[in-house]
PDB file of N, CA and C in Angstrom:
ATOM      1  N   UNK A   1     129.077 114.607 -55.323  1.00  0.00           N
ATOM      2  CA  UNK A   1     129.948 114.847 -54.186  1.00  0.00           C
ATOM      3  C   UNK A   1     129.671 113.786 -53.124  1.00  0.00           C
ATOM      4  N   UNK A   2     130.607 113.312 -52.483  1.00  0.00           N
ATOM      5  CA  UNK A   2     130.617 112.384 -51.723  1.00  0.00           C
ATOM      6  C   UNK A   2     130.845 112.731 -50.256  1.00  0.00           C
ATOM      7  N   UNK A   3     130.347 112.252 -49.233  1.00  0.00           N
ATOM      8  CA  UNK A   3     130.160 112.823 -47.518  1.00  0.00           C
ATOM      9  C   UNK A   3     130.990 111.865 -47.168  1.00  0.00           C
ATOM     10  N   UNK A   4     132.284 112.132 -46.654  1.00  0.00           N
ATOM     11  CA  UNK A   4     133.100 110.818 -45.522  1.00  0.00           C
ATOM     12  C   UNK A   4     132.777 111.447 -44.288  1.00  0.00           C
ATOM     13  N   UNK A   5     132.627 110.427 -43.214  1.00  0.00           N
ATOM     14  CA  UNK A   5     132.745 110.917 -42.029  1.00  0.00           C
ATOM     15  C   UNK A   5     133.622 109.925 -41.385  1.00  0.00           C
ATOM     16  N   UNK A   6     133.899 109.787 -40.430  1.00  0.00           N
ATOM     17  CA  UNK A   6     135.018 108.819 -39.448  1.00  0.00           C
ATOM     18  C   UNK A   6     135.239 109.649 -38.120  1.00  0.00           C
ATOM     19  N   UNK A   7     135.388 108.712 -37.190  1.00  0.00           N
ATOM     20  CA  UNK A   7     135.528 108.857 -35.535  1.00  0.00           C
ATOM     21  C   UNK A   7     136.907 108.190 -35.443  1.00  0.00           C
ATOM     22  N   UNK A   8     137.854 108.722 -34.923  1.00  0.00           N
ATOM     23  CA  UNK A   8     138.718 108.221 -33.812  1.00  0.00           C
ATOM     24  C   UNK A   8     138.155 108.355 -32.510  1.00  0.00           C
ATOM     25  N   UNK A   9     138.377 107.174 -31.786  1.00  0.00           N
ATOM     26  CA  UNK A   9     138.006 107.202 -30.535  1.00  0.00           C
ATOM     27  C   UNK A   9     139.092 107.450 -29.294  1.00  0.00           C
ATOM     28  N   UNK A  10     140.585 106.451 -29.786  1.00  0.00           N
ATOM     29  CA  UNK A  10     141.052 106.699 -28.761  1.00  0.00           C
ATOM     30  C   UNK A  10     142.387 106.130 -29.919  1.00  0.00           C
ATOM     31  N   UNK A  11     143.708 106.921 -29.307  1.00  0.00           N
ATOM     32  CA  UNK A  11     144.959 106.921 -30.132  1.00  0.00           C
ATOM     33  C   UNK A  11     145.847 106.613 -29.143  1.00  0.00           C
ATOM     34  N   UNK A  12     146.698 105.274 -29.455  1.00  0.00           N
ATOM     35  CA  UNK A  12     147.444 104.750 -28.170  1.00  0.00           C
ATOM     36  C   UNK A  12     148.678 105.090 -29.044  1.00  0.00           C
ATOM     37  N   UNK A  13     150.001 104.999 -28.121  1.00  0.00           N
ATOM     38  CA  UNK A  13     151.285 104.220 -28.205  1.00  0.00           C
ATOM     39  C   UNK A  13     151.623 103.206 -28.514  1.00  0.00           C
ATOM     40  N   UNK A  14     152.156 102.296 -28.728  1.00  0.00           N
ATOM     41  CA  UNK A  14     151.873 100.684 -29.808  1.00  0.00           C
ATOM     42  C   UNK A  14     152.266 100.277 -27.700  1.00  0.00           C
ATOM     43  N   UNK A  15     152.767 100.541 -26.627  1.00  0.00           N
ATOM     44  CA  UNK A  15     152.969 100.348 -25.196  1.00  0.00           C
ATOM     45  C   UNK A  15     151.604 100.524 -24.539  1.00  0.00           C
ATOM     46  N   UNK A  16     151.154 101.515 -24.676  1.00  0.00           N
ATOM     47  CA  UNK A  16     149.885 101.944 -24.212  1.00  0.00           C
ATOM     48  C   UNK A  16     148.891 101.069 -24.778  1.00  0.00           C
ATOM     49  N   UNK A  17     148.182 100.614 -26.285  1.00  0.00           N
ATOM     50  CA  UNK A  17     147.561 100.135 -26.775  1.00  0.00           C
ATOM     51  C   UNK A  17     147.699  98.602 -26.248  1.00  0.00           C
ATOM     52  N   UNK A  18     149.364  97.789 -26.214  1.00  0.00           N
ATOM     53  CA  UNK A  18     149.013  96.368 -25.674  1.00  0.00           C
ATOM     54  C   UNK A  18     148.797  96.838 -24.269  1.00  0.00           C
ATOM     55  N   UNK A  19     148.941  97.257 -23.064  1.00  0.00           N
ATOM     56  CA  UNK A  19     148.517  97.678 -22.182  1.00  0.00           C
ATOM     57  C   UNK A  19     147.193  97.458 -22.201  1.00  0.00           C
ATOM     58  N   UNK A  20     146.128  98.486 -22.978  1.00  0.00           N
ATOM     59  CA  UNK A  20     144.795  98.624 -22.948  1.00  0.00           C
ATOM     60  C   UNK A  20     144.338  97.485 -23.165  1.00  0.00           C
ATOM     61  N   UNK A  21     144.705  96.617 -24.232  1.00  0.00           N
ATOM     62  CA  UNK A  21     144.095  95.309 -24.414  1.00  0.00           C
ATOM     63  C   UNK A  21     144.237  94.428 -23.860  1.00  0.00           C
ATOM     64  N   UNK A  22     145.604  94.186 -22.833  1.00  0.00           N
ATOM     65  CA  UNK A  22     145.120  93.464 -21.949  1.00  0.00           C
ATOM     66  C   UNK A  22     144.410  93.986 -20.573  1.00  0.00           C
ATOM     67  N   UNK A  23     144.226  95.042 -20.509  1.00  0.00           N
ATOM     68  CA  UNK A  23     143.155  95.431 -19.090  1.00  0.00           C
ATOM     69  C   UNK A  23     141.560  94.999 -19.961  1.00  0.00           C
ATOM     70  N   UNK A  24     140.960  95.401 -21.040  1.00  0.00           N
ATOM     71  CA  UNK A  24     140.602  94.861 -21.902  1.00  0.00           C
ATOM     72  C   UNK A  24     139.926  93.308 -21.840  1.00  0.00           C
ATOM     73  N   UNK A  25     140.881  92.735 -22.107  1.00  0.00           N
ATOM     74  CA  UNK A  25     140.698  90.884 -22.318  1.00  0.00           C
ATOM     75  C   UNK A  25     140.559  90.787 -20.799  1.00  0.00           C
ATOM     76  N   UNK A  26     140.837  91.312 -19.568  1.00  0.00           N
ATOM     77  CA  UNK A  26     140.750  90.952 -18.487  1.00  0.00           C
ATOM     78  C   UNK A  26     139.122  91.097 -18.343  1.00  0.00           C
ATOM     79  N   UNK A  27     138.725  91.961 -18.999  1.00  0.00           N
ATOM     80  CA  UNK A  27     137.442  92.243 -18.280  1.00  0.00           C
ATOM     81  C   UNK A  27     136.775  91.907 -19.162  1.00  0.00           C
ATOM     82  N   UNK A  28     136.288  91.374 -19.889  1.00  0.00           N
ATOM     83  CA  UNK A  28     135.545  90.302 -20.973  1.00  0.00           C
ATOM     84  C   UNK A  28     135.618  88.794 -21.067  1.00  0.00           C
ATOM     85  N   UNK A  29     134.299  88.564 -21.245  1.00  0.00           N
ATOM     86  CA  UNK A  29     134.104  87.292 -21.135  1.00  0.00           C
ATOM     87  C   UNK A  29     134.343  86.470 -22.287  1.00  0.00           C
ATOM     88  N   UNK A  30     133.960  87.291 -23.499  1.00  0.00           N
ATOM     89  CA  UNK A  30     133.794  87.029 -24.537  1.00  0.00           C
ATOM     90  C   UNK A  30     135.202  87.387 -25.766  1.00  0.00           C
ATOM     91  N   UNK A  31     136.094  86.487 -26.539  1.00  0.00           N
ATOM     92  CA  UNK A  31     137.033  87.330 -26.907  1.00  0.00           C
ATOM     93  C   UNK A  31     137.016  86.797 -28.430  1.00  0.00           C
ATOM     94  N   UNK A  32     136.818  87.425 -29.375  1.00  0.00           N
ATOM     95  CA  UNK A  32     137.465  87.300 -31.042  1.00  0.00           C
ATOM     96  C   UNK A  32     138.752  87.310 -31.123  1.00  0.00           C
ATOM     97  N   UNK A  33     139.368  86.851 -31.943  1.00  0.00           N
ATOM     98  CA  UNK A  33     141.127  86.953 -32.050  1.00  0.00           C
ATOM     99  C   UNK A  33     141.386  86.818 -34.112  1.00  0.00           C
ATOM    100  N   UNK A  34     141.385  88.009 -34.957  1.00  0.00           N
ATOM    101  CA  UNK A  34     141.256  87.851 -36.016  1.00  0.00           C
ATOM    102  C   UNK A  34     143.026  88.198 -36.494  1.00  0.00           C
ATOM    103  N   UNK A  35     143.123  86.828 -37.036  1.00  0.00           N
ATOM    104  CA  UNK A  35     144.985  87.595 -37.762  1.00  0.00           C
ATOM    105  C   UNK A  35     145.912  87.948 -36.660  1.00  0.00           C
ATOM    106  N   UNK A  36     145.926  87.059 -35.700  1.00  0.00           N
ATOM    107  CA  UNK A  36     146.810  87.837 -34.427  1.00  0.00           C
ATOM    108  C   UNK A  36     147.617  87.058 -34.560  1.00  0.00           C
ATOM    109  N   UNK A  37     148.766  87.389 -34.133  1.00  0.00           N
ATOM    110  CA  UNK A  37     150.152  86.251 -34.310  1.00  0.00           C
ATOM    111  C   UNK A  37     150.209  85.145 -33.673  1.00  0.00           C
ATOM    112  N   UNK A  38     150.704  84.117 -33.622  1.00  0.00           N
ATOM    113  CA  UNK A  38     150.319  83.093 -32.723  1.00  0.00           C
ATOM    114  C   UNK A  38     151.180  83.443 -31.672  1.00  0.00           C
ATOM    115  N   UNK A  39     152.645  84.022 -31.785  1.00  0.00           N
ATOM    116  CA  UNK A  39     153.407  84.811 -30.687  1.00  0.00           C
ATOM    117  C   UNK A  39     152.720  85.288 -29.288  1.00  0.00           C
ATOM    118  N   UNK A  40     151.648  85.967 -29.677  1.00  0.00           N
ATOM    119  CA  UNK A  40     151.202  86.980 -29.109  1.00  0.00           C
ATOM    120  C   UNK A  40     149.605  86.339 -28.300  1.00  0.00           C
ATOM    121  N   UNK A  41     149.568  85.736 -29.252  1.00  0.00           N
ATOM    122  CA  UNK A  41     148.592  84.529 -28.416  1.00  0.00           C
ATOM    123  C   UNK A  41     149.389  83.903 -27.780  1.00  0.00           C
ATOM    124  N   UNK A  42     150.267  83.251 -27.456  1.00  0.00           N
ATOM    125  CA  UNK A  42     150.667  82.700 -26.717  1.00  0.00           C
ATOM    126  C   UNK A  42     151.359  83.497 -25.018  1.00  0.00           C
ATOM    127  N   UNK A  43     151.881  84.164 -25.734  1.00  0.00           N
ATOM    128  CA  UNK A  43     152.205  85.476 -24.776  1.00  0.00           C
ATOM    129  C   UNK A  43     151.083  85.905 -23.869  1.00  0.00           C
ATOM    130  N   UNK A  44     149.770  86.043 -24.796  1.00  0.00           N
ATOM    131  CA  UNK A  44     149.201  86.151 -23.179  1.00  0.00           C
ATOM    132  C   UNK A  44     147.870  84.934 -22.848  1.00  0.00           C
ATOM    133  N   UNK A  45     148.630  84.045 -22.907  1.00  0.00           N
ATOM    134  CA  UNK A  45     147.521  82.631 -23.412  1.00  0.00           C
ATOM    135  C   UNK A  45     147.234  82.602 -21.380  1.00  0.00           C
ATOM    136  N   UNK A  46     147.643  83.047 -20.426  1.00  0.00           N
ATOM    137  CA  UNK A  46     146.990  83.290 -19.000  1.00  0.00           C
ATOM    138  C   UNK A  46     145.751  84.280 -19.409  1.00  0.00           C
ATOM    139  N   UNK A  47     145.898  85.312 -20.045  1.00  0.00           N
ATOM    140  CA  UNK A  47     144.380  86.189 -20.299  1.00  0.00           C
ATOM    141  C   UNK A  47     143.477  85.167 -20.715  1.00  0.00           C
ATOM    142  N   UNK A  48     143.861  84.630 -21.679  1.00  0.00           N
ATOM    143  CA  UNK A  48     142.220  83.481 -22.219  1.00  0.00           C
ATOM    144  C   UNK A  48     141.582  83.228 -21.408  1.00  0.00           C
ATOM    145  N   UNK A  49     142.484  82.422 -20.297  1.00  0.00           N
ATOM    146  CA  UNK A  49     141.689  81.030 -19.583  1.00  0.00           C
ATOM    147  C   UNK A  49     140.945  81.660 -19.051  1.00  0.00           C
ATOM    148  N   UNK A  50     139.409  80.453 -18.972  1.00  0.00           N
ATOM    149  CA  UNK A  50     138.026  80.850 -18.468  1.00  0.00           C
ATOM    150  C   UNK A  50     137.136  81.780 -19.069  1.00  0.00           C
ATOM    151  N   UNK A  51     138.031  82.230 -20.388  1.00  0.00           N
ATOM    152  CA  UNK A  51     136.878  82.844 -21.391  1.00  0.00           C
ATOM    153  C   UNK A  51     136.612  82.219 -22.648  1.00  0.00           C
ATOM    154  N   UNK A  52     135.937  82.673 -23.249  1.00  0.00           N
ATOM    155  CA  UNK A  52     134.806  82.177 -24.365  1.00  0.00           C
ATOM    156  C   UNK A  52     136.088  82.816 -25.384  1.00  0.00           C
ATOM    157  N   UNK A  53     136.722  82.258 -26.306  1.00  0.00           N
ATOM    158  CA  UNK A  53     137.732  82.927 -27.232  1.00  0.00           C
ATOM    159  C   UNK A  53     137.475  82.262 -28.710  1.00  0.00           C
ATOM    160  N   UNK A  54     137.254  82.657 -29.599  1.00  0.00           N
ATOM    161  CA  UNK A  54     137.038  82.539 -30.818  1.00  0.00           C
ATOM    162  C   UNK A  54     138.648  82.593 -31.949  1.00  0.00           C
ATOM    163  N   UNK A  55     139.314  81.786 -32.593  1.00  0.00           N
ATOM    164  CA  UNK A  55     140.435  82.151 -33.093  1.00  0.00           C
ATOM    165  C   UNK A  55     140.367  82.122 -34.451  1.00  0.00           C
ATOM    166  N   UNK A  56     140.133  83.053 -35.474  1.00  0.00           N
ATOM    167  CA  UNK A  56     140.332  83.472 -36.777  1.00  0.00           C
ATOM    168  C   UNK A  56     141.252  83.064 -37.680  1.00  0.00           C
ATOM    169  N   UNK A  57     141.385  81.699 -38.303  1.00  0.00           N
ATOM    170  CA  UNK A  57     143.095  81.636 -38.563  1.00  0.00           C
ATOM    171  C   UNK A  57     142.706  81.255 -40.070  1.00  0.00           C
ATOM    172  N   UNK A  58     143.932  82.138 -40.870  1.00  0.00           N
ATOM    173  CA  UNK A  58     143.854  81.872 -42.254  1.00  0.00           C
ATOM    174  C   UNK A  58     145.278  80.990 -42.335  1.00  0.00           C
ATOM    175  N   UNK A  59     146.292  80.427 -41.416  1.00  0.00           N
ATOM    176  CA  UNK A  59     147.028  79.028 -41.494  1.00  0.00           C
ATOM    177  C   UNK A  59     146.461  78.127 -42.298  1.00  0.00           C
ATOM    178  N   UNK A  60     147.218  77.390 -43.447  1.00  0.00           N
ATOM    179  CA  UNK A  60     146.800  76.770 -44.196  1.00  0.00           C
ATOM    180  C   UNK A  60     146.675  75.033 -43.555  1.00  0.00           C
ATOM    181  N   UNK A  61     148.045  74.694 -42.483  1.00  0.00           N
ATOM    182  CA  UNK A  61     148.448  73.728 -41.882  1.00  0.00           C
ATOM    183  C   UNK A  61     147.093  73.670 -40.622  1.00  0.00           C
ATOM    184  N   UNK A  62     146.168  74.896 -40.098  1.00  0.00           N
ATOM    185  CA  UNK A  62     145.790  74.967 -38.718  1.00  0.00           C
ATOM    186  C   UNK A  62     146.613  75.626 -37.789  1.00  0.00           C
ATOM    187  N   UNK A  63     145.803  75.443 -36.654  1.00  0.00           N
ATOM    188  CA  UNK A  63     146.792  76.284 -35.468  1.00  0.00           C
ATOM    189  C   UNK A  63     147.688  75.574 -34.979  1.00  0.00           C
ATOM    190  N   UNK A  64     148.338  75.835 -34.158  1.00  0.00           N
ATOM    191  CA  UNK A  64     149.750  74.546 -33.703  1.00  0.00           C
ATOM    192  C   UNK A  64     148.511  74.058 -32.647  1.00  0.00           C
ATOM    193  N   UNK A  65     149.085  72.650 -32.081  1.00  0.00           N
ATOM    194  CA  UNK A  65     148.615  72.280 -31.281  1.00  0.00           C
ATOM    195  C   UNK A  65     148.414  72.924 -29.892  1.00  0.00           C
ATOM    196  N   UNK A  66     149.327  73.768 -29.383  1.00  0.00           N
ATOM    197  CA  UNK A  66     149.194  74.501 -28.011  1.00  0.00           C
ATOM    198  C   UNK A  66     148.554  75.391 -27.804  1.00  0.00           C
ATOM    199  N   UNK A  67     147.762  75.950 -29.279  1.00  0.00           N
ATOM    200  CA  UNK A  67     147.216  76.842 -29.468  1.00  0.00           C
ATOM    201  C   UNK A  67     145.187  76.336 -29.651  1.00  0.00           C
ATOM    202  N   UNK A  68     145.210  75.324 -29.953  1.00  0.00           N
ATOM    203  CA  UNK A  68     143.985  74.737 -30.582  1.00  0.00           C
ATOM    204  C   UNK A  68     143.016  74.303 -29.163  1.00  0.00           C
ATOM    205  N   UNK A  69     143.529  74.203 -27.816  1.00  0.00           N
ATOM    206  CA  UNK A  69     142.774  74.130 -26.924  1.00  0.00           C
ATOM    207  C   UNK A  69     141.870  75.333 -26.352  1.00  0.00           C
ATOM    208  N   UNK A  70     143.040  76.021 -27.001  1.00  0.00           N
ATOM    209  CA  UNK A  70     142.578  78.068 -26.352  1.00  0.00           C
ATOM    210  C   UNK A  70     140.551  78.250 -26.247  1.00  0.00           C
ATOM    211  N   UNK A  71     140.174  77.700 -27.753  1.00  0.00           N
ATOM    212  CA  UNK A  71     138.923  77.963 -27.963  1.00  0.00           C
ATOM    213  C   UNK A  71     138.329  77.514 -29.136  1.00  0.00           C
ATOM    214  N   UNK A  72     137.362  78.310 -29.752  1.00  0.00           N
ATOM    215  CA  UNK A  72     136.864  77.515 -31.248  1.00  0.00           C
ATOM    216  C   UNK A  72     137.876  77.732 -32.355  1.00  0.00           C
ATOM    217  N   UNK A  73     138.060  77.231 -33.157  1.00  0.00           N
ATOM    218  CA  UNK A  73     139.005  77.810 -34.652  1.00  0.00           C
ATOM    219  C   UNK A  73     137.964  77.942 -35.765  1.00  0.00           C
ATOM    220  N   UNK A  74     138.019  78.926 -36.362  1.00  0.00           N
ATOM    221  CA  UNK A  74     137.412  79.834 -37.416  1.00  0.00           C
ATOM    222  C   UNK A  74     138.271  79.814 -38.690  1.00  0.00           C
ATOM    223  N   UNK A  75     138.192  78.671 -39.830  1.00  0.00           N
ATOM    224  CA  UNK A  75     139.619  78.942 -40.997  1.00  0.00           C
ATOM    225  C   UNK A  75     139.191  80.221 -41.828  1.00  0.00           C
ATOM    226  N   UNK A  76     139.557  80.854 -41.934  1.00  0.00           N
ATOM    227  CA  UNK A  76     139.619  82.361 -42.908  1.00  0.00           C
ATOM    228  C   UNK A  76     140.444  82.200 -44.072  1.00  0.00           C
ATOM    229  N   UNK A  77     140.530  82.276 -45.349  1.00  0.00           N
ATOM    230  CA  UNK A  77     140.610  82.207 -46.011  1.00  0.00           C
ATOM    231  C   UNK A  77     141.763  83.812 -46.343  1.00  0.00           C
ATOM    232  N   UNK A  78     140.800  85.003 -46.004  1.00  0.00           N
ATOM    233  CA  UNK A  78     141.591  86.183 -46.040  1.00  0.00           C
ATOM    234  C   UNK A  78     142.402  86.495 -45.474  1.00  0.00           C
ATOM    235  N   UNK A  79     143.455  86.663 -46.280  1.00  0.00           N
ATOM    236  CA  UNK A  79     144.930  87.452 -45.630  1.00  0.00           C
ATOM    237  C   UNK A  79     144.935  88.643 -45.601  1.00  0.00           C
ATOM    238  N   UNK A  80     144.808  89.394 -44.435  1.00  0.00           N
ATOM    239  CA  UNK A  80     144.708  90.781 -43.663  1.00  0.00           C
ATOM    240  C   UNK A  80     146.245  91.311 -44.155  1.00  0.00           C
ATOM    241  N   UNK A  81     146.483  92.559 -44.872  1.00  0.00           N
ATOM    242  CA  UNK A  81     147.404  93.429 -45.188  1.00  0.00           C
ATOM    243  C   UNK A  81     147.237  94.840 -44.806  1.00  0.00           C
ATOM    244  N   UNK A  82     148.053  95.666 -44.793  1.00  0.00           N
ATOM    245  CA  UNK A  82     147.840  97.176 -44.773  1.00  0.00           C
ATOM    246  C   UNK A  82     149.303  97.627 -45.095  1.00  0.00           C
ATOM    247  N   UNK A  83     149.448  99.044 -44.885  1.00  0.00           N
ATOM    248  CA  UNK A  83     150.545  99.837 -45.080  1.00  0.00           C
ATOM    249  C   UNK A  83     150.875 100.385 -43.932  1.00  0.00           C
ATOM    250  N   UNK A  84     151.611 100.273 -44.060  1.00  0.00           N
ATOM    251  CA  UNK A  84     152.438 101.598 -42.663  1.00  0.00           C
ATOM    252  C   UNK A  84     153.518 101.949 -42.688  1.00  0.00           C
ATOM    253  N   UNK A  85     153.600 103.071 -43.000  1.00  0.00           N
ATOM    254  CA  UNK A  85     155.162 104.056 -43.153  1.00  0.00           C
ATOM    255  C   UNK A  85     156.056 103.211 -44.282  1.00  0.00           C
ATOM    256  N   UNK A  86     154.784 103.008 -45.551  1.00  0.00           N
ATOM    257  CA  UNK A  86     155.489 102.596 -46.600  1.00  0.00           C
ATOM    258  C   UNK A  86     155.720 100.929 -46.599  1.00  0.00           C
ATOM    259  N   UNK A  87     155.392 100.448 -45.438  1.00  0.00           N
ATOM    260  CA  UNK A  87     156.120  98.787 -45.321  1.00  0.00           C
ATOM    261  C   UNK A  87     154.724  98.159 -45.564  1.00  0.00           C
ATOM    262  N   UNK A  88     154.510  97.025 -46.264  1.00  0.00           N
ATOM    263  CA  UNK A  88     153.548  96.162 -46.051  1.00  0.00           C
ATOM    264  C   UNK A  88     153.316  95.859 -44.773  1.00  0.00           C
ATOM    265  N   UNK A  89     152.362  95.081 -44.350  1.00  0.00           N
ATOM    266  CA  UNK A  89     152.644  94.876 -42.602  1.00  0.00           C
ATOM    267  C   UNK A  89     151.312  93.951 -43.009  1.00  0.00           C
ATOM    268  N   UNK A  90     151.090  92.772 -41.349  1.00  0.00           N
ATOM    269  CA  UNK A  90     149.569  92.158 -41.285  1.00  0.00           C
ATOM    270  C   UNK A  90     148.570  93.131 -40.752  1.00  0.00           C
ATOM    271  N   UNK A  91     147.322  93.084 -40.710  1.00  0.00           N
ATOM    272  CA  UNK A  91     146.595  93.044 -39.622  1.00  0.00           C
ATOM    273  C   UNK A  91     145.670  92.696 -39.184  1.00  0.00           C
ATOM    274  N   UNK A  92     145.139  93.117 -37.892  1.00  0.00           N
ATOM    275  CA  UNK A  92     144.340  91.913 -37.209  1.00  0.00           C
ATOM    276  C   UNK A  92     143.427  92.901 -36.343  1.00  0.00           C
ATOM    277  N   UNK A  93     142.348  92.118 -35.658  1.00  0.00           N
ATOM    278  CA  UNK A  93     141.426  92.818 -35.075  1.00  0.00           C
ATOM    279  C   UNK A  93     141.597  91.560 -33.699  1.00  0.00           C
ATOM    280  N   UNK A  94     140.800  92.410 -32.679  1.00  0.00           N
ATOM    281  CA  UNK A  94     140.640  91.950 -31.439  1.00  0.00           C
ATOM    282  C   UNK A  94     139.197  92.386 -31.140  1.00  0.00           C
ATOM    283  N   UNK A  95     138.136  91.476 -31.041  1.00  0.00           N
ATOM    284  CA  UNK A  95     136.974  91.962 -30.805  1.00  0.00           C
ATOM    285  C   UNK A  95     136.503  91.673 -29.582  1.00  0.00           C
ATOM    286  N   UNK A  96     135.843  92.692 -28.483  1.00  0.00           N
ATOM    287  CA  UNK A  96     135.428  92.131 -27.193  1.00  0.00           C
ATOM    288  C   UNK A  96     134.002  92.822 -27.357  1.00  0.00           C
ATOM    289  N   UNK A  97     133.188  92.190 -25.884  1.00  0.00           N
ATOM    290  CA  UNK A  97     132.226  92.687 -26.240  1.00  0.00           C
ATOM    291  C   UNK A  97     131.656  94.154 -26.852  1.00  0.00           C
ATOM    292  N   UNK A  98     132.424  94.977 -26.492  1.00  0.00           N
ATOM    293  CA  UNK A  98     132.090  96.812 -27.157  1.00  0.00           C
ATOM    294  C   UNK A  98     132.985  97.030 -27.717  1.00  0.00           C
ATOM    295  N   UNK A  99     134.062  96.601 -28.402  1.00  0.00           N
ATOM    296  CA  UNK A  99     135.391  97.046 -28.824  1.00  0.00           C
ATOM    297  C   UNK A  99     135.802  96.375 -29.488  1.00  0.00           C
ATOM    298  N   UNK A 100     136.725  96.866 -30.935  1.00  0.00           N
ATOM    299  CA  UNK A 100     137.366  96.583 -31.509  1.00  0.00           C
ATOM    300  C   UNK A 100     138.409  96.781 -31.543  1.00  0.00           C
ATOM    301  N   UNK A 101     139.750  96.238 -31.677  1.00  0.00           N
ATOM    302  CA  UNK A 101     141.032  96.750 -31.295  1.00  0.00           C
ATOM    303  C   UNK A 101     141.939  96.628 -32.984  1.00  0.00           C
TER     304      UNK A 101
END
């Protein structure tokens, strides 16, 4: 017999959740960016500046250029998948100092 255990910590709104992450990235110095769209990096490419940002990219070409000043680039190899409501979909993590998103 096998023991699972698991914690939810906190269950957003897909509104509420980008909300949280950027109050989030505001208050960290330190930021991971794993599988995130470059969209969305760019979108909030004012949160970066003046932090320490790490960028995860499994792009075979690299990051675009507007993107490659942000911070270090990390090539990943793994392509992040999941399911949701039946659809393939990406995904990605956001790591700050205590949190994973």
């Amino acid at each position: 017999m096998a023991l699972l255990e698991f914690q939810v910590d906190e269950i957003f709104t897909i509104e509420e959740g980008l909300r949280s992450l950027r109050e989030e990235i505001g208050q960290n110095h330190s930021i991971e960016l794993i599988n995130i769209p470059i969209d969305l990096i760019r979108k909030w490419r004012p949160l970066f500046t003046g932090k320490k940002v790490t960028i995860y990219n499994n792009l075979v070409d690299g990051l675009p250029p507007d993107i490659q000043d942000l911070g270090k680039e990390v090539f990943s190899s793994v392509k992040m998948k999941g399911t949701l409501y039946g659809r393939i979909v990406n995904k990605g993590e956001i790591f700050l100092k205590n949190k994973i998103y």
